[in-house]
C-alpha atoms as a PDB file:
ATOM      1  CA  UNK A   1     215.873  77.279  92.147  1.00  0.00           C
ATOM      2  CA  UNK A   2     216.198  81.256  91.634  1.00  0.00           C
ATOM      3  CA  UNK A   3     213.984  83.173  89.705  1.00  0.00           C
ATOM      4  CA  UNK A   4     215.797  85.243  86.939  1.00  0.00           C
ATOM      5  CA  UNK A   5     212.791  86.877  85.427  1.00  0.00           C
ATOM      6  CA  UNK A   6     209.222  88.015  85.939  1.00  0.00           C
ATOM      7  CA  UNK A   7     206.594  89.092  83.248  1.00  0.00           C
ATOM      8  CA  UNK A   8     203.975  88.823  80.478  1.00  0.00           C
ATOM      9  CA  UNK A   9     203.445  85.001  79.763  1.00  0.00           C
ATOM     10  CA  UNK A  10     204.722  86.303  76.054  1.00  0.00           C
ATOM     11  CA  UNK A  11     207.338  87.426  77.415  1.00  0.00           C
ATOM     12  CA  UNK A  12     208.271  84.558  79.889  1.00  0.00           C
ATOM     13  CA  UNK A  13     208.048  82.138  76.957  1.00  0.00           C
ATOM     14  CA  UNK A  14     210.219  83.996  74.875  1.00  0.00           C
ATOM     15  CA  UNK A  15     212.862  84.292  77.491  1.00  0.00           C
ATOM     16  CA  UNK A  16     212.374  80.499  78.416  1.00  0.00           C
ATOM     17  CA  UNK A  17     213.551  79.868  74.505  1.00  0.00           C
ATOM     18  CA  UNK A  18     216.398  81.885  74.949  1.00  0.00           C
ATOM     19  CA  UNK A  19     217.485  80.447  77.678  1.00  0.00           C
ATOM     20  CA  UNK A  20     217.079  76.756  76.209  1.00  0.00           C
ATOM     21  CA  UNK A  21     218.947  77.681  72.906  1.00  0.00           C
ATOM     22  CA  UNK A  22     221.611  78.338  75.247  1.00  0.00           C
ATOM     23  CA  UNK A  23     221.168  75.019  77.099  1.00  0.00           C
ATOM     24  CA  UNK A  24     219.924  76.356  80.553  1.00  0.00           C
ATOM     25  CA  UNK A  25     217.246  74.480  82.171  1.00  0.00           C
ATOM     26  CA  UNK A  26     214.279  76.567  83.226  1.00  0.00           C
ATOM     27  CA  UNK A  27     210.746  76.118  84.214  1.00  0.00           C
ATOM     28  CA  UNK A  28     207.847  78.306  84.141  1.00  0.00           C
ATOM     29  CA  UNK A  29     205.982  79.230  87.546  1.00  0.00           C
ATOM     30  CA  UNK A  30     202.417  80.848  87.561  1.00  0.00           C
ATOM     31  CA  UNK A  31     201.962  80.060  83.806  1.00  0.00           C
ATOM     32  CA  UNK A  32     198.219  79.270  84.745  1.00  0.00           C
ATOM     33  CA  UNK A  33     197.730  82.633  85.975  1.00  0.00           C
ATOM     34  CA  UNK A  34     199.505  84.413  82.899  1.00  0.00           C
ATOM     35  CA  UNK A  35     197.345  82.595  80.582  1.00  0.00           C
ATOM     36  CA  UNK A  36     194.116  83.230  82.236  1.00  0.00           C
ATOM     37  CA  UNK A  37     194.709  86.863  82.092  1.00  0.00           C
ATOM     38  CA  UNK A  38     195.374  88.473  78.907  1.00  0.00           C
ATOM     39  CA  UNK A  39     199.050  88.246  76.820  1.00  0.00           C
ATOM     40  CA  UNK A  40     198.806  91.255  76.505  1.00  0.00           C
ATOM     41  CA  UNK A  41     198.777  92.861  79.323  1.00  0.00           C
ATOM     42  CA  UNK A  42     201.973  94.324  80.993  1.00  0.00           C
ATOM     43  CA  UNK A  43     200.399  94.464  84.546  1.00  0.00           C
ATOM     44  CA  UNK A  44     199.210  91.619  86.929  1.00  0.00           C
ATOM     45  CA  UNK A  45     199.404  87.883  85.839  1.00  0.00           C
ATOM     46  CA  UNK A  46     202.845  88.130  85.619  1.00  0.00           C
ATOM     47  CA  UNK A  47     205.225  84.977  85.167  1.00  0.00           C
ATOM     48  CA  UNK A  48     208.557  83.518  86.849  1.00  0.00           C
ATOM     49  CA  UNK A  49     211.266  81.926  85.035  1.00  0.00           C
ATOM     50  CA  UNK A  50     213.287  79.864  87.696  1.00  0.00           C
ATOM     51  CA  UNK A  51     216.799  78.403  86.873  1.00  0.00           C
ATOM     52  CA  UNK A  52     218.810  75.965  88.840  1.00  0.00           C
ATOM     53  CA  UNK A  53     221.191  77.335  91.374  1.00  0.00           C
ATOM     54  CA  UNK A  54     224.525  76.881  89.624  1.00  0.00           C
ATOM     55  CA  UNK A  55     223.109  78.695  86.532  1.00  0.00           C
ATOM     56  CA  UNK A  56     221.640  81.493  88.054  1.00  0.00           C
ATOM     57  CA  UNK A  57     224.399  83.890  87.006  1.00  0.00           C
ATOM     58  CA  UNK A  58     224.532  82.805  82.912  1.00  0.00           C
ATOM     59  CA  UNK A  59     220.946  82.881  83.111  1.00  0.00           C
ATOM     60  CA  UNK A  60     221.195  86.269  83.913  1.00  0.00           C
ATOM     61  CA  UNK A  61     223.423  87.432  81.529  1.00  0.00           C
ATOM     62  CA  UNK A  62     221.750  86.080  79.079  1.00  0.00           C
ATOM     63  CA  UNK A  63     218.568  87.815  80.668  1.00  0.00           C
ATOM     64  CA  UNK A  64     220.425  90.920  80.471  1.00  0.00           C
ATOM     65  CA  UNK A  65     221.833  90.835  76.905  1.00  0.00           C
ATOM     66  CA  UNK A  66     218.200  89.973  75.123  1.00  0.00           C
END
């Protein structure tokens, strides 16, 4: 798995959405540690979005076209 993005947990979840609407498994990694620090905040508790190998490159053109 390859990560193909790193932020808020607001963020992360929005982007994880995106990415299923357009039928690209992902998972979530260090969601613990995005919720237990604030939402909110832009800095520190940030959270991974991995995708499978062969759809690391939609993934991130997706990523890039939000």
């Amino acid at each position: 798995m390859k990560e193909v993005f790193e932020g808020s947990l607001w963020e992360a979840e929005l982007i994880k959405g995106l990415l299923q609407t357009e039928n690209v498994d992902c998972m979530l990694r260090d969601e613990t540690l995005g919720a237990v620090t604030s939402p909110y905040l832009t800095s520190g508790g940030n959270v991974k979005i991995l995708v499978n190998d062969e759809d690391y490159q939609r993934a991130s053109r997706i990523v890039a076209a939000r």
